[in-house]
C-alpha atoms as a PDB file:
ATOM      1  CA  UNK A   1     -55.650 -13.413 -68.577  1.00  0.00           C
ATOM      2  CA  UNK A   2     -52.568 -12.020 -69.962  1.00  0.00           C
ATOM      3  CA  UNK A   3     -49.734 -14.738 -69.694  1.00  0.00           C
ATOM      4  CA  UNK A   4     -47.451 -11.526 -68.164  1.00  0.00           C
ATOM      5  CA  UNK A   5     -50.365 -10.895 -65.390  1.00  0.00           C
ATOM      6  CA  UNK A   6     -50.597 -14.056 -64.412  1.00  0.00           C
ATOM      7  CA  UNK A   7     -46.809 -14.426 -63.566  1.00  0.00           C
ATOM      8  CA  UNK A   8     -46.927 -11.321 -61.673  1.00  0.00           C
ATOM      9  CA  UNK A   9     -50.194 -12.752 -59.942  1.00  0.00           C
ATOM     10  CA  UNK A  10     -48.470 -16.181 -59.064  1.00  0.00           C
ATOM     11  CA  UNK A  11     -45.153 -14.201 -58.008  1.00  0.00           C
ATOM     12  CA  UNK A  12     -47.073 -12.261 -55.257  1.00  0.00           C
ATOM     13  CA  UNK A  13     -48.923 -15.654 -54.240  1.00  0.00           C
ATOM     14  CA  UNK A  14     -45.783 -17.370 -53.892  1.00  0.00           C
ATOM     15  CA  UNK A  15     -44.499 -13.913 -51.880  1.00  0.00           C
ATOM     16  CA  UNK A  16     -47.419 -14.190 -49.677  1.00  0.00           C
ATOM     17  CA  UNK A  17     -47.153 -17.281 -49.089  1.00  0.00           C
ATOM     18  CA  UNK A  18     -43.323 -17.198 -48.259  1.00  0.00           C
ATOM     19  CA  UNK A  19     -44.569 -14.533 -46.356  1.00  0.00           C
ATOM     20  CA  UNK A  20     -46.743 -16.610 -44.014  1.00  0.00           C
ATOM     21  CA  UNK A  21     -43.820 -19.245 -43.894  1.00  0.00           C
ATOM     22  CA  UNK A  22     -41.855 -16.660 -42.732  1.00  0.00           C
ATOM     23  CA  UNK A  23     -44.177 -15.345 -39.493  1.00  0.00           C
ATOM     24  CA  UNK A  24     -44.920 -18.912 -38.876  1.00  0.00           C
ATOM     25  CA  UNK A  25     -41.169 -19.787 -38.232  1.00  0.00           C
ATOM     26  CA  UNK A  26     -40.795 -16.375 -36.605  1.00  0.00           C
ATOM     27  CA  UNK A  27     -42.182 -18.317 -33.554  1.00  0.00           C
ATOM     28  CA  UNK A  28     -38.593 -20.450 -33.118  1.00  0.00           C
ATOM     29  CA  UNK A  29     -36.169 -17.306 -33.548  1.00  0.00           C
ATOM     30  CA  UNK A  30     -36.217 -14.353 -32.959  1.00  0.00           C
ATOM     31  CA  UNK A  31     -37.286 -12.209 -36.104  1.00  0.00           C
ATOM     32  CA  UNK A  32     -35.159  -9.307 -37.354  1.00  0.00           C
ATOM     33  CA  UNK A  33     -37.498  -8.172 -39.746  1.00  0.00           C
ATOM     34  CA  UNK A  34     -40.231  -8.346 -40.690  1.00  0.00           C
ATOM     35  CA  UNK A  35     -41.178 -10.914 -43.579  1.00  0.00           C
ATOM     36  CA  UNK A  36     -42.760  -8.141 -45.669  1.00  0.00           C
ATOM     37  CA  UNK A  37     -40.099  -5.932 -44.884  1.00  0.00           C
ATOM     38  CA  UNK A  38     -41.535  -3.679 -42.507  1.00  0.00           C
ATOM     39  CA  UNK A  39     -40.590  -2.766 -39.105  1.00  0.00           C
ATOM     40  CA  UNK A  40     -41.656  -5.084 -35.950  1.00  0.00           C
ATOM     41  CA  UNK A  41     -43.257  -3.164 -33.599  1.00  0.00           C
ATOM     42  CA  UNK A  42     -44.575  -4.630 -29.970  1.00  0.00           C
ATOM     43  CA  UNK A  43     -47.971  -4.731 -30.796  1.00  0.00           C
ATOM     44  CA  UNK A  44     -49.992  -7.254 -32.444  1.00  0.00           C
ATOM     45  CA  UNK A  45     -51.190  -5.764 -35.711  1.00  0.00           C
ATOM     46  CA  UNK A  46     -51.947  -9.013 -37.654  1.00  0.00           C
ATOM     47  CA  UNK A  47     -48.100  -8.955 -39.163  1.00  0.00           C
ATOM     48  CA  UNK A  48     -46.045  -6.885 -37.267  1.00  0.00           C
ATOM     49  CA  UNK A  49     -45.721  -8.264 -34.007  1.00  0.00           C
ATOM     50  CA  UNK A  50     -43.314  -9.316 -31.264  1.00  0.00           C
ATOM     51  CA  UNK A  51     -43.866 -12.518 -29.014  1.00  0.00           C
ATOM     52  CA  UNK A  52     -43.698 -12.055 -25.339  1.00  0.00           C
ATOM     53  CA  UNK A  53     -40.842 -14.070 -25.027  1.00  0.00           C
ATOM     54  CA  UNK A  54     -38.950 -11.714 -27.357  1.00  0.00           C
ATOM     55  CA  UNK A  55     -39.910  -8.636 -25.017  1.00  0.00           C
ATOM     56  CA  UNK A  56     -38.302 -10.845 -22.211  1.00  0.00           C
ATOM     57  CA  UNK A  57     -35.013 -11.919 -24.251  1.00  0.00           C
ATOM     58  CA  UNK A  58     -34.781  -8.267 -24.809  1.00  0.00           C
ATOM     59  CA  UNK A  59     -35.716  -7.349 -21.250  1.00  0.00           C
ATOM     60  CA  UNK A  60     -32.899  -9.961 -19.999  1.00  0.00           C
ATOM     61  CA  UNK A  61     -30.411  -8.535 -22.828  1.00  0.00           C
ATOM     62  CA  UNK A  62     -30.368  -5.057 -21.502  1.00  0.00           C
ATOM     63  CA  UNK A  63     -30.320  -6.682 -17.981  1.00  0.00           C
ATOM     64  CA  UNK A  64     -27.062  -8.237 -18.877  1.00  0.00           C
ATOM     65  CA  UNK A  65     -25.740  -5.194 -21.052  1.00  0.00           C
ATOM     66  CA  UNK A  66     -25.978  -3.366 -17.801  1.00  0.00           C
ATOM     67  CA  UNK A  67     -24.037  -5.796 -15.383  1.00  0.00           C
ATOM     68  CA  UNK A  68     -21.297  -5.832 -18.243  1.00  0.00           C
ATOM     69  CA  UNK A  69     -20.932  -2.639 -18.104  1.00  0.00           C
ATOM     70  CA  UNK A  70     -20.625  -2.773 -14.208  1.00  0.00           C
ATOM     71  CA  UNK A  71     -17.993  -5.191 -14.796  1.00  0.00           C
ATOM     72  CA  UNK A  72     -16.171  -2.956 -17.131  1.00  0.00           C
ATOM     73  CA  UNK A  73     -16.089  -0.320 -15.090  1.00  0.00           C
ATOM     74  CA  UNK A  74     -14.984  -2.668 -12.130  1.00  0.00           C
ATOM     75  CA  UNK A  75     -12.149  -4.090 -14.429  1.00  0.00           C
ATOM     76  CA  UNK A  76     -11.074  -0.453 -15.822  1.00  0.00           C
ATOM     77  CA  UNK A  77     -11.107   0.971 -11.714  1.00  0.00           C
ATOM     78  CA  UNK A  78      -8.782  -2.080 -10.722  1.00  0.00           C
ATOM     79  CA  UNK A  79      -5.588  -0.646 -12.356  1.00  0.00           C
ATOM     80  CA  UNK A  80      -5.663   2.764 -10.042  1.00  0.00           C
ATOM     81  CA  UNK A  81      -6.725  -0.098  -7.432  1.00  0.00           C
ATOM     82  CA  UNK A  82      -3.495  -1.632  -7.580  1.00  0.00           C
ATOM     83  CA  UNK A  83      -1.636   1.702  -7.246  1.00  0.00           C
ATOM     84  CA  UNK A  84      -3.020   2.763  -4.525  1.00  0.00           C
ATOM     85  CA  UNK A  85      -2.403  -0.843  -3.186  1.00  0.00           C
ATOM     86  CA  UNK A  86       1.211  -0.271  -4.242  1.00  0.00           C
ATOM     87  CA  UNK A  87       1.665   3.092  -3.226  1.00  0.00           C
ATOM     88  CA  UNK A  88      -0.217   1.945   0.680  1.00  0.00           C
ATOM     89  CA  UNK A  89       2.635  -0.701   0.569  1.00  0.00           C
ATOM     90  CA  UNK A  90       5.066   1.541   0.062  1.00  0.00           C
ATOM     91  CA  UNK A  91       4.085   4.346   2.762  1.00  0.00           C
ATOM     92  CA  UNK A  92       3.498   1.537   4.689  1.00  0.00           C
ATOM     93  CA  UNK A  93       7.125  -0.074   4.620  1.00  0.00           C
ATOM     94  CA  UNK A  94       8.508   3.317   4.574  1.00  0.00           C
ATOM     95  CA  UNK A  95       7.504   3.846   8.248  1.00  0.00           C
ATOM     96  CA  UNK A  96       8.714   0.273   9.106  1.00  0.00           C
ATOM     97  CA  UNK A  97      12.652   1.301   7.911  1.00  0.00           C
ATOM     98  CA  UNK A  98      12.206   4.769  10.012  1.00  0.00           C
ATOM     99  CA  UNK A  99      11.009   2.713  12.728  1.00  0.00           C
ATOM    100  CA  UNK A 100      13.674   0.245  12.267  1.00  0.00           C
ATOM    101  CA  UNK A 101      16.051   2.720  11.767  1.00  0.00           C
ATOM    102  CA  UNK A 102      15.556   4.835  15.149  1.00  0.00           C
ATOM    103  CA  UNK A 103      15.351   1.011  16.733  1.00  0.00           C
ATOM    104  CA  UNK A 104      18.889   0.930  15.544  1.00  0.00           C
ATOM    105  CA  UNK A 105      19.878   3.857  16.673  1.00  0.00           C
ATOM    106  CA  UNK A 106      18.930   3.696  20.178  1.00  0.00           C
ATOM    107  CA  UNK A 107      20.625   0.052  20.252  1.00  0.00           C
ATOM    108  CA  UNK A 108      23.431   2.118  19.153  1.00  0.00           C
ATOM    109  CA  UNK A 109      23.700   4.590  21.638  1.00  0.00           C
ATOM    110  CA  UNK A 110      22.321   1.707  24.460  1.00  0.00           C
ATOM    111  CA  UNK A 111      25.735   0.113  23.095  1.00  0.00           C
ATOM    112  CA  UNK A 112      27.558   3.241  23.770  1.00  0.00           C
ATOM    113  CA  UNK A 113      25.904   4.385  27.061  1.00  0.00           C
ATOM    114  CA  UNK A 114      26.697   0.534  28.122  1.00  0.00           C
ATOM    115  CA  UNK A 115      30.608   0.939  26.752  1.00  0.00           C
ATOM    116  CA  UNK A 116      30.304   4.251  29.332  1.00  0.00           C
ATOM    117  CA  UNK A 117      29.097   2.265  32.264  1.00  0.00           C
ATOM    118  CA  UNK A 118      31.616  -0.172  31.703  1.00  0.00           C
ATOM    119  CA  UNK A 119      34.728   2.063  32.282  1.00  0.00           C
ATOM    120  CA  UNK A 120      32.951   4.102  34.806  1.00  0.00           C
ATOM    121  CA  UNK A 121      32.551   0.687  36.556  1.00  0.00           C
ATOM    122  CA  UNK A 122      35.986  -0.346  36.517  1.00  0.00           C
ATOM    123  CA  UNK A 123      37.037   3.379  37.702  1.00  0.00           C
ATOM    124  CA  UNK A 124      34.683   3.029  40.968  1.00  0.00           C
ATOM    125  CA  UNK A 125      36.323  -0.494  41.396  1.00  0.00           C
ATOM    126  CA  UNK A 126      40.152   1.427  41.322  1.00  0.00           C
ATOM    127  CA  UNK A 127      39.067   4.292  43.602  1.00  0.00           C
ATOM    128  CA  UNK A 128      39.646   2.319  47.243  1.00  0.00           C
ATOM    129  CA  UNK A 129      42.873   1.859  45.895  1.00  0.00           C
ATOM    130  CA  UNK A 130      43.372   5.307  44.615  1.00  0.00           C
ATOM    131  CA  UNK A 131      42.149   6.117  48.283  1.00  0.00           C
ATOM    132  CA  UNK A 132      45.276   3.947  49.701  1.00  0.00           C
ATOM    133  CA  UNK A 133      47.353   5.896  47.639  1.00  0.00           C
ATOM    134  CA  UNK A 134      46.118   9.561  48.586  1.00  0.00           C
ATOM    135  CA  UNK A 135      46.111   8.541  52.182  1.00  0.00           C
ATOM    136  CA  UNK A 136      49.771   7.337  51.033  1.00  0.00           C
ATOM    137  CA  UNK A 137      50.681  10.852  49.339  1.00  0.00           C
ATOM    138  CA  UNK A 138      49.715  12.494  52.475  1.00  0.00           C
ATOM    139  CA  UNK A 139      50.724  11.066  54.696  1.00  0.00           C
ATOM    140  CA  UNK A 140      54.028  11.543  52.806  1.00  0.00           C
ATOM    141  CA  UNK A 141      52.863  14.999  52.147  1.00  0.00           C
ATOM    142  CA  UNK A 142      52.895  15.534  55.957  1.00  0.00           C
ATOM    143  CA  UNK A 143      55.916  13.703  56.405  1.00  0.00           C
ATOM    144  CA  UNK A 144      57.703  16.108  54.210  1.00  0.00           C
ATOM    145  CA  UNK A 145      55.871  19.177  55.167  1.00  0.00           C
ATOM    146  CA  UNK A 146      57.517  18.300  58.682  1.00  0.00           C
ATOM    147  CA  UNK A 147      61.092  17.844  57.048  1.00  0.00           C
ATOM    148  CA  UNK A 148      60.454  20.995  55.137  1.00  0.00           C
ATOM    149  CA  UNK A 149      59.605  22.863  58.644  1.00  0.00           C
ATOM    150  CA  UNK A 150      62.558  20.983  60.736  1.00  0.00           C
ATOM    151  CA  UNK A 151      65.182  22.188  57.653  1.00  0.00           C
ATOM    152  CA  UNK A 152      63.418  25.760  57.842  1.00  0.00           C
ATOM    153  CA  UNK A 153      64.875  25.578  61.470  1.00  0.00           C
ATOM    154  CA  UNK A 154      68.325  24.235  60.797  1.00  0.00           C
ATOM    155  CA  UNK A 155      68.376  26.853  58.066  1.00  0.00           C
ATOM    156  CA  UNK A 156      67.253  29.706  60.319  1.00  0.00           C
ATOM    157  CA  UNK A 157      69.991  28.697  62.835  1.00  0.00           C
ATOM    158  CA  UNK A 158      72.466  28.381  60.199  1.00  0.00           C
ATOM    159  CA  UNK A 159      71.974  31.954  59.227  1.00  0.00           C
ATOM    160  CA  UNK A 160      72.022  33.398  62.957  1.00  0.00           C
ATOM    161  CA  UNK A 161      75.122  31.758  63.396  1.00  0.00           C
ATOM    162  CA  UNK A 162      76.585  32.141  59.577  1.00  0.00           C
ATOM    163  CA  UNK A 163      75.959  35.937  60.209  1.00  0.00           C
ATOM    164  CA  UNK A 164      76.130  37.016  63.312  1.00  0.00           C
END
């Protein structure tokens, strides 16, 4: 044998070899590639093959990949959460000042109307005493009203005698 051939003989020994290495300790990781190169595939070809473990890493990996992206969505919807949160609060206090504000209101006018009541009150407690005094004005009313007739007399005689 040519001295050339038999490195390139020993060189693809060694590869194979390597390459048997390489599926061997395929069985502790999880294999990218390959050792010869190729593609792994799911089926057991000799080579190319996938343990069943793998198909349930990568089973549980998409698994997970999914409920991230739940999250993710979860996490981006919790900004427009907290608006409308914010914006609830709002409408929400809102109506508590218009309530609290028409509250005030009618304690205003219930201030008033009681204000009212109050001098109404002490204008009931003057009227027996206004009614003293009307009695009072008429019966000077009356009193006069009689002077007024008894000087309508004296005047009357007066002028029969004054011009007759």
């Amino acid at each position: 044998m040519d001295p050339a051939e038999e490195r390139r003989d020993i060189k693809r020994q060694k590869d194979y070899i390597n390459m048997l290495g390489y599926v061997a300790d395929s069985e502790y990781r999880i294999p990218t590639k390959c050792p010869c190169g190729g593609r792994i595939i799911d089926e057991a070809d000799g080579f190319h093959y996938r343990q069943p473990w793998v198909i349930g890493l990568q089973e549980e990996i998409k698994r997970l990949t999914k409920r991230v992206e739940e999250a993710e969505q979860v996490i981006n919807g919790v900004p427009k959460l907290n608006n409308q949160i914010e914006t609830l609060e709002v409408k929400v206090l809102t109506v508590q000042v218009d309530n609290l504000h028409v509250q005030v209101t009618d304690m205003e006018k219930m201030e008033w109307l009681s204000k009212r009541l109050e001098e109404a009150e002490e204008v009931i407690k003057g009227v027996p005493d206004l009614n003293k005094k009307i009695e009072t004005l008429e019966a000077q009313v009356e009193f006069l009203t009689g002077q007024v007739d008894n000087l309508t007399a004296h005047v009357e005689t007066l002028e029969k005698l004054c011009f007759e």
